[in-house]
PDB file of N, CA and C in Angstrom:
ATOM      1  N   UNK A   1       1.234  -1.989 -30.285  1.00  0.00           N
ATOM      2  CA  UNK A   1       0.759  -2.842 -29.204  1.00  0.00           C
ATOM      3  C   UNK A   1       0.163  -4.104 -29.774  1.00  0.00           C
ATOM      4  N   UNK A   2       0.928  -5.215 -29.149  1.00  0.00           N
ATOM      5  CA  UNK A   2       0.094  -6.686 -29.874  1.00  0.00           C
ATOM      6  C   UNK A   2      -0.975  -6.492 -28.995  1.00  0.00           C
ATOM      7  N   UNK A   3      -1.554  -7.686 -29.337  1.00  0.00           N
ATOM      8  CA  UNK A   3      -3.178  -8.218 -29.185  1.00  0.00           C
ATOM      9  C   UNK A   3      -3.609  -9.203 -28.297  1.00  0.00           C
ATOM     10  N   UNK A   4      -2.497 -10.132 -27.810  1.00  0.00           N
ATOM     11  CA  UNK A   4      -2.057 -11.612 -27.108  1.00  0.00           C
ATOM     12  C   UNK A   4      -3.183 -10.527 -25.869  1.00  0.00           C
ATOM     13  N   UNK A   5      -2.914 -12.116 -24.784  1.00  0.00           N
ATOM     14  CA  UNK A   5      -4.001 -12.163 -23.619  1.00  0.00           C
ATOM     15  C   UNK A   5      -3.691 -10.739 -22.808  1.00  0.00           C
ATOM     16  N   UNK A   6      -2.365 -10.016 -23.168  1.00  0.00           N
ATOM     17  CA  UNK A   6      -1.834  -8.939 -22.151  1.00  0.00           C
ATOM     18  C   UNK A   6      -1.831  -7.746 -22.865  1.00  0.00           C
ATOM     19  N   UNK A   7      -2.857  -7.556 -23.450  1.00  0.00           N
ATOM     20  CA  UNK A   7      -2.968  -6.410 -24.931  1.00  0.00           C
ATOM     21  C   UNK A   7      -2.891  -4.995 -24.273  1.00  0.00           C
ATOM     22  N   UNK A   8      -2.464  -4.930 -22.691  1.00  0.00           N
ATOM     23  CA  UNK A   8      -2.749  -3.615 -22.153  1.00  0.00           C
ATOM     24  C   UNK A   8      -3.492  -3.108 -21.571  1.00  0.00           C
ATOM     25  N   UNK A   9      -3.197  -2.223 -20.301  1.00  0.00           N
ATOM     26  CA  UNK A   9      -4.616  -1.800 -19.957  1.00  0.00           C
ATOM     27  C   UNK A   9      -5.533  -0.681 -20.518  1.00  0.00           C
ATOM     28  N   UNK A  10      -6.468  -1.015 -20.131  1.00  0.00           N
ATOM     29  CA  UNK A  10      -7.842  -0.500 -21.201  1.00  0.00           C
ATOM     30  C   UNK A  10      -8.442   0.378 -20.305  1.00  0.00           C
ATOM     31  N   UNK A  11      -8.185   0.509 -19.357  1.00  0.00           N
ATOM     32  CA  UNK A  11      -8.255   1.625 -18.192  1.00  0.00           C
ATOM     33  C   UNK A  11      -7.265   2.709 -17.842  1.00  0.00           C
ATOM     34  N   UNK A  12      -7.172   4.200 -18.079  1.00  0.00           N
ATOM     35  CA  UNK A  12      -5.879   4.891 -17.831  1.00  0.00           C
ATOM     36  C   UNK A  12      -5.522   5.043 -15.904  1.00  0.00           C
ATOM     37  N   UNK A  13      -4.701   5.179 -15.826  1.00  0.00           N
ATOM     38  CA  UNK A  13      -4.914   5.543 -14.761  1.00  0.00           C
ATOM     39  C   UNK A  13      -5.296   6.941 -13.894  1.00  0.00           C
ATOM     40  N   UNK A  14      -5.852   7.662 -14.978  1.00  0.00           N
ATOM     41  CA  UNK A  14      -6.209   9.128 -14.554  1.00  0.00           C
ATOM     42  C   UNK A  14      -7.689   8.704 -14.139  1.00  0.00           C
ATOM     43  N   UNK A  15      -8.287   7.508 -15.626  1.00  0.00           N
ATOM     44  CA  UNK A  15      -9.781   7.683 -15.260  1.00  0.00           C
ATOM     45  C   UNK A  15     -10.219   6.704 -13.576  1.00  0.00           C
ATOM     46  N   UNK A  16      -9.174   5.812 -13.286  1.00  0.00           N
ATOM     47  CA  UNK A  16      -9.193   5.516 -11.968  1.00  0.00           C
ATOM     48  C   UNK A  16      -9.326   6.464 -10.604  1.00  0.00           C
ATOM     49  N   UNK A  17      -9.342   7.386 -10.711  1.00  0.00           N
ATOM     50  CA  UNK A  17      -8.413   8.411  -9.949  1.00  0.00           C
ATOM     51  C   UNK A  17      -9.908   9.703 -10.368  1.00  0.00           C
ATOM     52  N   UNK A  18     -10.410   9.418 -11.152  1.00  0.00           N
ATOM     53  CA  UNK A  18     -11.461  10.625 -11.550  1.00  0.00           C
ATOM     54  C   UNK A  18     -10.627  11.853 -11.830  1.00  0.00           C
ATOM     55  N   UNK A  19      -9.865  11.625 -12.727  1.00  0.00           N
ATOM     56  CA  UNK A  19      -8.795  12.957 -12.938  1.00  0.00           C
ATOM     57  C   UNK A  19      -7.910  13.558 -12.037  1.00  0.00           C
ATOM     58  N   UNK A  20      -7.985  13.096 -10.737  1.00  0.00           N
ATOM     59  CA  UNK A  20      -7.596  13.472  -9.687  1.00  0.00           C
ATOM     60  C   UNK A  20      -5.787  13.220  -9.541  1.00  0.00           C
ATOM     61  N   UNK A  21      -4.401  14.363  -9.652  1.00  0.00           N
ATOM     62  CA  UNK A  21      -3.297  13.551  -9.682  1.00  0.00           C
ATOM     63  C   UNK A  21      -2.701  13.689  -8.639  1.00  0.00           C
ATOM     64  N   UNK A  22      -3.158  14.125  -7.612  1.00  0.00           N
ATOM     65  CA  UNK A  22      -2.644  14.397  -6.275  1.00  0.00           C
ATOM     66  C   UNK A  22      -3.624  13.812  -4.892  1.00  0.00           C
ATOM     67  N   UNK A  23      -2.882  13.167  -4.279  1.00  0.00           N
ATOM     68  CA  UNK A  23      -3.591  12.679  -2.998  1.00  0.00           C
ATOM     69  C   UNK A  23      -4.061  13.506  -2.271  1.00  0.00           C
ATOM     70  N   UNK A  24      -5.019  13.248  -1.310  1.00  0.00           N
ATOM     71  CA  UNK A  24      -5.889  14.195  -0.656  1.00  0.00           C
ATOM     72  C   UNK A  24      -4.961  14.319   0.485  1.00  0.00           C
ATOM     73  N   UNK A  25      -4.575  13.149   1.231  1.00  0.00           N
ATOM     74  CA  UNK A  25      -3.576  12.957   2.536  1.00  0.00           C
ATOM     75  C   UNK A  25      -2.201  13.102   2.104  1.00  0.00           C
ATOM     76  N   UNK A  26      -1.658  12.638   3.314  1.00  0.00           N
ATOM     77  CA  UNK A  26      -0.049  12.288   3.307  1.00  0.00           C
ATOM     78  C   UNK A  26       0.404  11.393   3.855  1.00  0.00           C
ATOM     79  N   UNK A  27      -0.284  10.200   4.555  1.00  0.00           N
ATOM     80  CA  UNK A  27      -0.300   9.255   5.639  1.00  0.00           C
ATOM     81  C   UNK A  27       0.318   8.371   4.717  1.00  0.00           C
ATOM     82  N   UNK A  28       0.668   8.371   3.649  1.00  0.00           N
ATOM     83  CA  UNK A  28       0.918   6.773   2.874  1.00  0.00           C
ATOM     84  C   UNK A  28       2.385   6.978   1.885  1.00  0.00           C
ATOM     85  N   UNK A  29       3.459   6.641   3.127  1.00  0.00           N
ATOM     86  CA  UNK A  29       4.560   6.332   2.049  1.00  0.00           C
ATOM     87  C   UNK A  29       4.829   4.718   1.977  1.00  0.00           C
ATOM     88  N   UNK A  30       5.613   4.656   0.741  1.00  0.00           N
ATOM     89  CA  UNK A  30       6.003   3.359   0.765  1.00  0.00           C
ATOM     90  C   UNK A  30       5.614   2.241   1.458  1.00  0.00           C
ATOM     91  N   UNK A  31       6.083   2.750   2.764  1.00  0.00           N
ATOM     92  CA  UNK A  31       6.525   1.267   3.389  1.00  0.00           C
ATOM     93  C   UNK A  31       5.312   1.646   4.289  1.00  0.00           C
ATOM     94  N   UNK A  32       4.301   2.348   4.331  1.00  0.00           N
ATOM     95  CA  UNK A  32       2.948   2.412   5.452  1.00  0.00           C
ATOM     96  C   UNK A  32       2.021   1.495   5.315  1.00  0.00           C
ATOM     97  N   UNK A  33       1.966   0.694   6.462  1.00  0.00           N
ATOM     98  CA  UNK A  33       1.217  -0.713   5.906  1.00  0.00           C
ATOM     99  C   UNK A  33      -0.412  -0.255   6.623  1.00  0.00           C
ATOM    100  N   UNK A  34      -1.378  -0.831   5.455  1.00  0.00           N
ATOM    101  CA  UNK A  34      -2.193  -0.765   5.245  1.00  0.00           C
ATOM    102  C   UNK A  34      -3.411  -1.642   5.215  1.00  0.00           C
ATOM    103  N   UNK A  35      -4.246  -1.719   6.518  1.00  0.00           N
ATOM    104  CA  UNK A  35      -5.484  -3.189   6.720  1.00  0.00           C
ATOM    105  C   UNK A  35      -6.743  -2.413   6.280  1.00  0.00           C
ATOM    106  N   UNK A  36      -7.430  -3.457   5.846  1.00  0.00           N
ATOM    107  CA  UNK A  36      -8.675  -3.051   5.529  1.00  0.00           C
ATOM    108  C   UNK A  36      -9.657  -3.505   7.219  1.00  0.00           C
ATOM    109  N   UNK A  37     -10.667  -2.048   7.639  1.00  0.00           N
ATOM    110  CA  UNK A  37     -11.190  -1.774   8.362  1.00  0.00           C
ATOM    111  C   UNK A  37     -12.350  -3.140   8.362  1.00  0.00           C
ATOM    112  N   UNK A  38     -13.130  -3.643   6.740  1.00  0.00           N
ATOM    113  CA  UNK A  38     -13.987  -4.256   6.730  1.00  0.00           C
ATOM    114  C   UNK A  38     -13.833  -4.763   5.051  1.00  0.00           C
ATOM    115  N   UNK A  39     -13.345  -5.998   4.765  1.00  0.00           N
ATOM    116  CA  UNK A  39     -12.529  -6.515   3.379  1.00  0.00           C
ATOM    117  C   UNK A  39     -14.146  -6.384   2.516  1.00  0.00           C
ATOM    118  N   UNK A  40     -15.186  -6.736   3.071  1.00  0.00           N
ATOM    119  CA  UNK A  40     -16.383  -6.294   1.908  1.00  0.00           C
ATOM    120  C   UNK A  40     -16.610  -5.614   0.923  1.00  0.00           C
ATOM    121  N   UNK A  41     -16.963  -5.480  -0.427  1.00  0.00           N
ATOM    122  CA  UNK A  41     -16.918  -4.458  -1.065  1.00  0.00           C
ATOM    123  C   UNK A  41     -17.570  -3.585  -0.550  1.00  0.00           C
ATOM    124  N   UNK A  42     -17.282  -2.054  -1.438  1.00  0.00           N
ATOM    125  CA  UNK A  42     -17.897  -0.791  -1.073  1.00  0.00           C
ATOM    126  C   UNK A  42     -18.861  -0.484  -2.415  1.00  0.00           C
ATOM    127  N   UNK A  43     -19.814   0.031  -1.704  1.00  0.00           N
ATOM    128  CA  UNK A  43     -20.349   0.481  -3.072  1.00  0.00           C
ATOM    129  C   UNK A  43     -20.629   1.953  -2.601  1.00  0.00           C
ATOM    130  N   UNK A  44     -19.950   2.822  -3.606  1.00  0.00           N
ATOM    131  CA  UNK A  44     -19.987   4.291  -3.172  1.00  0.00           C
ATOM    132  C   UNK A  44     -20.102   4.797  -4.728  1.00  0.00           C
ATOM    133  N   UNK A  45     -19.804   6.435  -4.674  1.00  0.00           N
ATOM    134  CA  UNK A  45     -19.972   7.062  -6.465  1.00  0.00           C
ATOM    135  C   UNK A  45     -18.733   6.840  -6.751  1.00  0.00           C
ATOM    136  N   UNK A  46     -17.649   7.118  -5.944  1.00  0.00           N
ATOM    137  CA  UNK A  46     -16.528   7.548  -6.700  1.00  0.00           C
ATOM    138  C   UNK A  46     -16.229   5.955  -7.019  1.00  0.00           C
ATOM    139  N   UNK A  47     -16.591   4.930  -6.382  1.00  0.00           N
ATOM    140  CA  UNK A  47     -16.386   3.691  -5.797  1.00  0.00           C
ATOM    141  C   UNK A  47     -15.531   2.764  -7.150  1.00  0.00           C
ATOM    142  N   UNK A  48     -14.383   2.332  -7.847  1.00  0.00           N
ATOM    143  CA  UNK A  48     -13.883   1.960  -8.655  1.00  0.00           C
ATOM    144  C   UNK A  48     -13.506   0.416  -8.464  1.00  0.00           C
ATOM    145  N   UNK A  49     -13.677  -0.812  -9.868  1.00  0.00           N
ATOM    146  CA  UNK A  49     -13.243  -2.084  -8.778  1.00  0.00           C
ATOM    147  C   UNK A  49     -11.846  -2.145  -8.235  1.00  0.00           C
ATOM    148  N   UNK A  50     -11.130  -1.426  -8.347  1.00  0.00           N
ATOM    149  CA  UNK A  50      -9.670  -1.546  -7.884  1.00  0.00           C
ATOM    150  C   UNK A  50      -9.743  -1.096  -5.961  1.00  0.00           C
ATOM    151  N   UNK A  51     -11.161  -0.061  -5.799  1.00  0.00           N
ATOM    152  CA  UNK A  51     -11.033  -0.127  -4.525  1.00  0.00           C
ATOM    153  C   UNK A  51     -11.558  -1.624  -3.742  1.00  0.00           C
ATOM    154  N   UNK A  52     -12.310  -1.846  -4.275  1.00  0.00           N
ATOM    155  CA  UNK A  52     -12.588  -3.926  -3.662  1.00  0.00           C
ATOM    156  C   UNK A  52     -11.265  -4.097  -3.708  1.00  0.00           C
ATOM    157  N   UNK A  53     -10.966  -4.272  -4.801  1.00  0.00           N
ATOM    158  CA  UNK A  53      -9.286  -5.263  -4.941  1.00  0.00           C
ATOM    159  C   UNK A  53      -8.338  -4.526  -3.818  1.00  0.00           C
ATOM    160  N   UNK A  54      -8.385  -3.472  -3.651  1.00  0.00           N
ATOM    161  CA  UNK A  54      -7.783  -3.255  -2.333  1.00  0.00           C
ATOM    162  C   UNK A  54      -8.083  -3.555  -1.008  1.00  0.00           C
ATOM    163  N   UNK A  55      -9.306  -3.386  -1.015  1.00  0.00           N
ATOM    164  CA  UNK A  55      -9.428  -4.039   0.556  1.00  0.00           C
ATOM    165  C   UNK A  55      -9.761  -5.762   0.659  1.00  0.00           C
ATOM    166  N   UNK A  56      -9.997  -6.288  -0.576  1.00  0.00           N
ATOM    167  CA  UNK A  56      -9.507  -7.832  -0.216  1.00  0.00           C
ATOM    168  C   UNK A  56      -7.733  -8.075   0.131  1.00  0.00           C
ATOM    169  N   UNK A  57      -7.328  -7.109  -0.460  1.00  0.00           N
ATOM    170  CA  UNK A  57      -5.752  -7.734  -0.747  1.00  0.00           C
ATOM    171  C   UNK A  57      -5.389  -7.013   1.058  1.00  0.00           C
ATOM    172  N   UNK A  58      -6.151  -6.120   1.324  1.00  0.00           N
ATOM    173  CA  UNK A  58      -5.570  -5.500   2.688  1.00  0.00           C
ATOM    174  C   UNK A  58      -6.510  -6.421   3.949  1.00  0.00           C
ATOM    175  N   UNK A  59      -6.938  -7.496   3.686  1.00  0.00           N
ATOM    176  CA  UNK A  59      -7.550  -8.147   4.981  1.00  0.00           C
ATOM    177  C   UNK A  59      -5.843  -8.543   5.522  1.00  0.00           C
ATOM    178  N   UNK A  60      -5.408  -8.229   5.419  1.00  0.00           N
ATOM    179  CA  UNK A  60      -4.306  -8.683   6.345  1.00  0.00           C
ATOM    180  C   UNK A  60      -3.215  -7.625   5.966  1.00  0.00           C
ATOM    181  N   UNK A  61      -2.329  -6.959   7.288  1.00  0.00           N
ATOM    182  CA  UNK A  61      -1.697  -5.848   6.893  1.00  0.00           C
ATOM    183  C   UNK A  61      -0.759  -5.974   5.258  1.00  0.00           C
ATOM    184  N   UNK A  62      -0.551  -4.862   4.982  1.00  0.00           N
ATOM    185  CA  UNK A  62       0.063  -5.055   3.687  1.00  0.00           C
ATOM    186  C   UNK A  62       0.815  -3.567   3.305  1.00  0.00           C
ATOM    187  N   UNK A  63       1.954  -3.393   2.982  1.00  0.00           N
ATOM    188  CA  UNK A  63       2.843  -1.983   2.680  1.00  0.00           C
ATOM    189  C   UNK A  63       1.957  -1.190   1.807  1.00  0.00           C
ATOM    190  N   UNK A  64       2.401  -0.099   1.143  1.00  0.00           N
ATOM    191  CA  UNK A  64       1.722   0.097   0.074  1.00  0.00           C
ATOM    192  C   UNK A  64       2.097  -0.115  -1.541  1.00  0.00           C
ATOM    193  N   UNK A  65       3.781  -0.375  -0.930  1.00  0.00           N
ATOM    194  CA  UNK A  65       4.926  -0.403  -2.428  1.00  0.00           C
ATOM    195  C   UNK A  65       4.189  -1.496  -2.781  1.00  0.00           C
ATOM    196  N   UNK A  66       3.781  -2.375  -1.806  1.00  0.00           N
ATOM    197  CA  UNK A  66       3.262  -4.117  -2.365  1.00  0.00           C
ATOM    198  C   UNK A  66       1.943  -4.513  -2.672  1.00  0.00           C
ATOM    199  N   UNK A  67       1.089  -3.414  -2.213  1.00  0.00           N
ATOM    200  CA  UNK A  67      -0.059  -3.060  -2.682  1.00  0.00           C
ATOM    201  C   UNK A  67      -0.073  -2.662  -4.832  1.00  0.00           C
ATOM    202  N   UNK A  68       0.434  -1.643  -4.577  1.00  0.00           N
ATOM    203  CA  UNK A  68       0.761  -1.143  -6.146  1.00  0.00           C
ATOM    204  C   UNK A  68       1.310  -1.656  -7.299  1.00  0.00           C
ATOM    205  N   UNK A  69       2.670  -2.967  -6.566  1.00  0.00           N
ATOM    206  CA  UNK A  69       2.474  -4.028  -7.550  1.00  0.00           C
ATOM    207  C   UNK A  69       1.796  -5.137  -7.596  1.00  0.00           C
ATOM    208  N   UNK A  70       0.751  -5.417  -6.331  1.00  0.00           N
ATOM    209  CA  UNK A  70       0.273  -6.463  -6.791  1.00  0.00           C
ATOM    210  C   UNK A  70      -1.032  -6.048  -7.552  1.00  0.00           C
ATOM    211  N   UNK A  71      -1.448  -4.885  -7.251  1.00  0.00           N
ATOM    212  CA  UNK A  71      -2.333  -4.274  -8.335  1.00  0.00           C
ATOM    213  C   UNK A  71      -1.972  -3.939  -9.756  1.00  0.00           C
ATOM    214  N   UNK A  72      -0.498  -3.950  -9.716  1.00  0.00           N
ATOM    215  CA  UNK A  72      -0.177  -3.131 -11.471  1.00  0.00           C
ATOM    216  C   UNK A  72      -0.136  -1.983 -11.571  1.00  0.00           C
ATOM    217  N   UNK A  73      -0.328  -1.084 -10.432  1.00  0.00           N
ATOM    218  CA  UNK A  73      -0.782   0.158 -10.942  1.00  0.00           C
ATOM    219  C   UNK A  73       0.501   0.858 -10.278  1.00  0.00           C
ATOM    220  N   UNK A  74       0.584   2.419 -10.392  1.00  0.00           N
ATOM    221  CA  UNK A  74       1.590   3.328 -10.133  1.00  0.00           C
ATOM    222  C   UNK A  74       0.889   3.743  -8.717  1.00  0.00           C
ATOM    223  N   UNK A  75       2.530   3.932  -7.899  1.00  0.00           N
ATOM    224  CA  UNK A  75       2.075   3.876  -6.055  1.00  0.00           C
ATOM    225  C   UNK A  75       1.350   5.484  -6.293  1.00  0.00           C
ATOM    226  N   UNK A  76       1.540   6.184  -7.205  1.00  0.00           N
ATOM    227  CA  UNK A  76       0.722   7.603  -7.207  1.00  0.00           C
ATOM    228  C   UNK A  76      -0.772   6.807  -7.096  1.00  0.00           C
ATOM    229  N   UNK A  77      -1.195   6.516  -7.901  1.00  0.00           N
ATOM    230  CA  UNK A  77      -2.454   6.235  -8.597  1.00  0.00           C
ATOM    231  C   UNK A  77      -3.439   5.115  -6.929  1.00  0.00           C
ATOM    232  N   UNK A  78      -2.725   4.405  -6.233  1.00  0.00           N
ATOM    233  CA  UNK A  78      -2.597   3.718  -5.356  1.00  0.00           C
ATOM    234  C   UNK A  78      -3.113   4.269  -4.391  1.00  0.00           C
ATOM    235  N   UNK A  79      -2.281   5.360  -3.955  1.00  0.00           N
ATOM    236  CA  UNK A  79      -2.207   6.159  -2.533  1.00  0.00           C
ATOM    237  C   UNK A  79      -3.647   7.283  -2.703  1.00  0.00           C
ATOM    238  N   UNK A  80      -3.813   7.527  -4.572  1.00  0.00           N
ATOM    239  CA  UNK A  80      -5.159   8.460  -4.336  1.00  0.00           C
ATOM    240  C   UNK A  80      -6.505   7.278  -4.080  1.00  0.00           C
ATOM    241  N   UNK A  81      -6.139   6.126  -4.434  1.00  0.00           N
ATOM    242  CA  UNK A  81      -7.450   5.344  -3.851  1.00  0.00           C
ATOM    243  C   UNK A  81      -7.431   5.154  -2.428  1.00  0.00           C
ATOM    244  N   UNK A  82      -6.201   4.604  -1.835  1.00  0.00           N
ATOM    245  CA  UNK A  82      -6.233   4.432  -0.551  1.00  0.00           C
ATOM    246  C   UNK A  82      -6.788   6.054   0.328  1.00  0.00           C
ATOM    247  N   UNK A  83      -6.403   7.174  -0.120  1.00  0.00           N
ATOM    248  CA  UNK A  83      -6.947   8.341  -0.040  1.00  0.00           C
ATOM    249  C   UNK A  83      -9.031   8.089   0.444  1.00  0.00           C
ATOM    250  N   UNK A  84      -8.864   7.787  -0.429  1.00  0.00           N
ATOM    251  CA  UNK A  84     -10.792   7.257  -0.940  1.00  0.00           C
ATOM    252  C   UNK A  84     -11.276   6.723   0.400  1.00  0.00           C
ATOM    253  N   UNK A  85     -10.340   5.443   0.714  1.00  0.00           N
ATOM    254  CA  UNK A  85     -10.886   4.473   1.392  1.00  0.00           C
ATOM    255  C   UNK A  85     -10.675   4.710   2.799  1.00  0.00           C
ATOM    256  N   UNK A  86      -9.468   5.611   2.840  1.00  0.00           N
ATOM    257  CA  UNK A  86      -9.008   5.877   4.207  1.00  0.00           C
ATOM    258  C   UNK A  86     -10.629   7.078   4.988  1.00  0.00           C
ATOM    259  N   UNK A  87     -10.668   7.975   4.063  1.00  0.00           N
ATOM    260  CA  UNK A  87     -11.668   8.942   4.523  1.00  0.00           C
ATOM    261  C   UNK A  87     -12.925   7.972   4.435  1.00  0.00           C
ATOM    262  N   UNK A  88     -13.375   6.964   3.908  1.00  0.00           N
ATOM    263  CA  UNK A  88     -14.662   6.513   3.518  1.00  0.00           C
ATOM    264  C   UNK A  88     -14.530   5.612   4.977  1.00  0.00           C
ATOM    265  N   UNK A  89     -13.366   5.487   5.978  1.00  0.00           N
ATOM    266  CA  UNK A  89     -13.256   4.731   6.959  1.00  0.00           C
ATOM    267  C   UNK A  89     -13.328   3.121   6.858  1.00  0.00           C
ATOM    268  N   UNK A  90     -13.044   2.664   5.937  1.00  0.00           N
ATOM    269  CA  UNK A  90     -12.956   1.390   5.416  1.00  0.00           C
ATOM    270  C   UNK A  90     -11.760   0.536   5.500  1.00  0.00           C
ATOM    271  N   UNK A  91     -10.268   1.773   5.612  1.00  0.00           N
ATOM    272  CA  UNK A  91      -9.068   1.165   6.002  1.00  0.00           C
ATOM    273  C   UNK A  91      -8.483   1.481   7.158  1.00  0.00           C
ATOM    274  N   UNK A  92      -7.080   1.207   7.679  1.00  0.00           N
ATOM    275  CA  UNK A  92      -6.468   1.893   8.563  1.00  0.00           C
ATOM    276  C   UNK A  92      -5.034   2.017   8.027  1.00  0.00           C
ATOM    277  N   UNK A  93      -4.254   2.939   8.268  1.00  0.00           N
ATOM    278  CA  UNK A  93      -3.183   3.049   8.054  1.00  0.00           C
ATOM    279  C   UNK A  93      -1.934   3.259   9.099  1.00  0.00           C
ATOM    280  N   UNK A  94      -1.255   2.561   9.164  1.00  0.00           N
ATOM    281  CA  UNK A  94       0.385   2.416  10.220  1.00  0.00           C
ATOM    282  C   UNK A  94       1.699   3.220   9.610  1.00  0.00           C
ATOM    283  N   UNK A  95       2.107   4.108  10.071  1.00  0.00           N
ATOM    284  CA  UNK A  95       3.467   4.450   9.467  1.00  0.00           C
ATOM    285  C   UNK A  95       4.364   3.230  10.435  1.00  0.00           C
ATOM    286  N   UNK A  96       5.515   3.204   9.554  1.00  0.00           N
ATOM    287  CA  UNK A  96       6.028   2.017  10.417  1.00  0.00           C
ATOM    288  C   UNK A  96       7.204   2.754  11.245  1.00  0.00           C
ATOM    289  N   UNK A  97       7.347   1.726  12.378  1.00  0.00           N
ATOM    290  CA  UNK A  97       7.877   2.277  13.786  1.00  0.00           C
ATOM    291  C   UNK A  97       9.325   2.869  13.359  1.00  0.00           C
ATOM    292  N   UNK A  98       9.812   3.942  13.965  1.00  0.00           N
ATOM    293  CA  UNK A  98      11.410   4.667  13.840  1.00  0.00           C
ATOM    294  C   UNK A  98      11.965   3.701  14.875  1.00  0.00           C
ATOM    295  N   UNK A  99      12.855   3.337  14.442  1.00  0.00           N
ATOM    296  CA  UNK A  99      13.988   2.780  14.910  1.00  0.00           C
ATOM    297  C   UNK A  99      14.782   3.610  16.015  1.00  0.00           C
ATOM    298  N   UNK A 100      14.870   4.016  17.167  1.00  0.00           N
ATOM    299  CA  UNK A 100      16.045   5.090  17.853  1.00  0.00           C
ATOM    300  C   UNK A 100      17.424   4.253  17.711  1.00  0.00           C
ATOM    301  N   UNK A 101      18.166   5.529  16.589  1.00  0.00           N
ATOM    302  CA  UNK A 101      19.797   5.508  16.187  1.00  0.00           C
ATOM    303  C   UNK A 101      20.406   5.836  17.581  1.00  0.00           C
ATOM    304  N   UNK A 102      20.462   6.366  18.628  1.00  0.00           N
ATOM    305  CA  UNK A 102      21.041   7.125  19.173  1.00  0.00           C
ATOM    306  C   UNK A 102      21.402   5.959  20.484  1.00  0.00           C
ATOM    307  N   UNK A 103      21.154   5.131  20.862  1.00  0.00           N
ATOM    308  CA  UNK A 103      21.542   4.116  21.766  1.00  0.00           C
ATOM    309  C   UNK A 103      21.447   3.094  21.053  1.00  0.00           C
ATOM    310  N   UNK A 104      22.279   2.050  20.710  1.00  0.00           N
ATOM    311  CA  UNK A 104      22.056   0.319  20.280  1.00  0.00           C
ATOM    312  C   UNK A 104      22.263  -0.301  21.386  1.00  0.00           C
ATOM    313  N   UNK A 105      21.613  -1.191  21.112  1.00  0.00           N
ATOM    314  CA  UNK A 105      21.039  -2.458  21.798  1.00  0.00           C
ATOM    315  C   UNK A 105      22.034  -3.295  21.891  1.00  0.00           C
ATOM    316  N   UNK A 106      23.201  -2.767  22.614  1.00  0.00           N
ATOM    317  CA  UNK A 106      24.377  -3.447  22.967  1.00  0.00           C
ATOM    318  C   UNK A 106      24.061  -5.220  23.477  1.00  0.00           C
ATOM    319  N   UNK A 107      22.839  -5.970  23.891  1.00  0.00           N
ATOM    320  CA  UNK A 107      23.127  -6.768  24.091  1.00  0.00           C
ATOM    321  C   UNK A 107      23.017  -7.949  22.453  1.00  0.00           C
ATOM    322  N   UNK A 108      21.974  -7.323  21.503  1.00  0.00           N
ATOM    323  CA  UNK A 108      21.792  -7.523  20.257  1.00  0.00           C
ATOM    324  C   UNK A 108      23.095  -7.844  19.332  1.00  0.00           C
ATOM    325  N   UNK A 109      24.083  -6.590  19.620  1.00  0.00           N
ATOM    326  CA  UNK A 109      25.143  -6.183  18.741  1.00  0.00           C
ATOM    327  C   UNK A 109      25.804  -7.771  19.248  1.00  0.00           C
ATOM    328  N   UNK A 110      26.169  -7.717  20.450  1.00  0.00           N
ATOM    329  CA  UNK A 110      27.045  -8.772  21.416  1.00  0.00           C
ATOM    330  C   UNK A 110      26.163 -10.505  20.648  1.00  0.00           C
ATOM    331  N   UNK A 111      25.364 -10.680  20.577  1.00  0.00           N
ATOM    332  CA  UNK A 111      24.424 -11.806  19.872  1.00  0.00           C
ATOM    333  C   UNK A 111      24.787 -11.558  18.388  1.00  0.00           C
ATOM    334  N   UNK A 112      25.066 -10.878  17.661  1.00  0.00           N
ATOM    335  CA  UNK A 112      25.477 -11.036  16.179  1.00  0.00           C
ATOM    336  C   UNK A 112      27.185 -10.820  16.104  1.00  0.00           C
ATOM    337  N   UNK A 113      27.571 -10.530  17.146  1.00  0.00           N
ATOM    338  CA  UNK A 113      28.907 -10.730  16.446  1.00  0.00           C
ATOM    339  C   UNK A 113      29.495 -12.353  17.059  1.00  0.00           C
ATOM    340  N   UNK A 114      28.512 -13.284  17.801  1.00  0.00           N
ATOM    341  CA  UNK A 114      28.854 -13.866  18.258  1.00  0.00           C
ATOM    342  C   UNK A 114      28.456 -14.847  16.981  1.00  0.00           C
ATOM    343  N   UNK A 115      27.873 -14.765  16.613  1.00  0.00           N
ATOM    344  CA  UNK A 115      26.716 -15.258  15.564  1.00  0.00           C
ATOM    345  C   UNK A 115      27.910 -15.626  14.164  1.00  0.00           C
ATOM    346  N   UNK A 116      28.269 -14.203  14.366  1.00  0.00           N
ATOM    347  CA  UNK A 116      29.475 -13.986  12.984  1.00  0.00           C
ATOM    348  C   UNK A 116      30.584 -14.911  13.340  1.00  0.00           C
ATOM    349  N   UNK A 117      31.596 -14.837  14.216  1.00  0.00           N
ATOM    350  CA  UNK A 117      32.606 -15.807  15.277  1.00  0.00           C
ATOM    351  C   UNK A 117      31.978 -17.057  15.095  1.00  0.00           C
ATOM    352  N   UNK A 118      30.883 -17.584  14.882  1.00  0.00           N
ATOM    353  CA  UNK A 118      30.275 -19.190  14.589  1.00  0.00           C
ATOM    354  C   UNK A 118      30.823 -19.109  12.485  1.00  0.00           C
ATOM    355  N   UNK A 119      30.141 -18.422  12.268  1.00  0.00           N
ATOM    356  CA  UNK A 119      30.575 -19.094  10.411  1.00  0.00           C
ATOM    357  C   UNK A 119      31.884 -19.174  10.514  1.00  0.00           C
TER     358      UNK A 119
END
């Protein structure tokens, strides 16, 4: 490992997590977008700075895949903080809406193929 300004992180991600490798919930895949309840820091025990950095980055809804890279960290490691914050009532969490396959929106379809017939 060089030494330059990006020498690695110096934090594992277990000790983020308090050893912890499994989420407490299940509310948070991928694409479950995620606002912070109140963007202020928290000051709690388990309280780590990556949970601030989450709820600044969640004042405005945000996935979680895009959460985890804009943190750097692994969406495991992610979802056990959001875990933290969700029970500490500090965030909210959205699964995002199902689509119904079973009828299309025939007037939609009729608007894109018309769409296509223009190029």
């Amino acid at each position: 490992m060089g030494g330059g300004d990006s020498a690695g992180r110096l934090v594992r991600p277990f000790t983020l997590t308090g050893g912890r490798t499994r989420p407490s919930r299940t509310d948070f895949t991928l694409i479950a977008t995620v606002t912070a309840v109140d963007p202020q820091p928290v000051a709690a025990v388990r309280c780590q700075p990556e949970h601030n950095r989450i709820l600044r980055l969640c004042a405005e809804p945000v996935a979680v895949a895009e959460l985890a890279a804009r943190l750097d960290l692994p969406v495991s490691v992610v979802v056990i903080l959001l875990c933290d914050l969700l029970e500490a009532g500090r965030i909210t969490v959205r699964a995002p809406r199902l689509v119904s396959r079973t009828t299309p929106d025939l007037d939609l379809l009729q608007k894109v193929r018309d769409g296509l017939g223009r190029l």
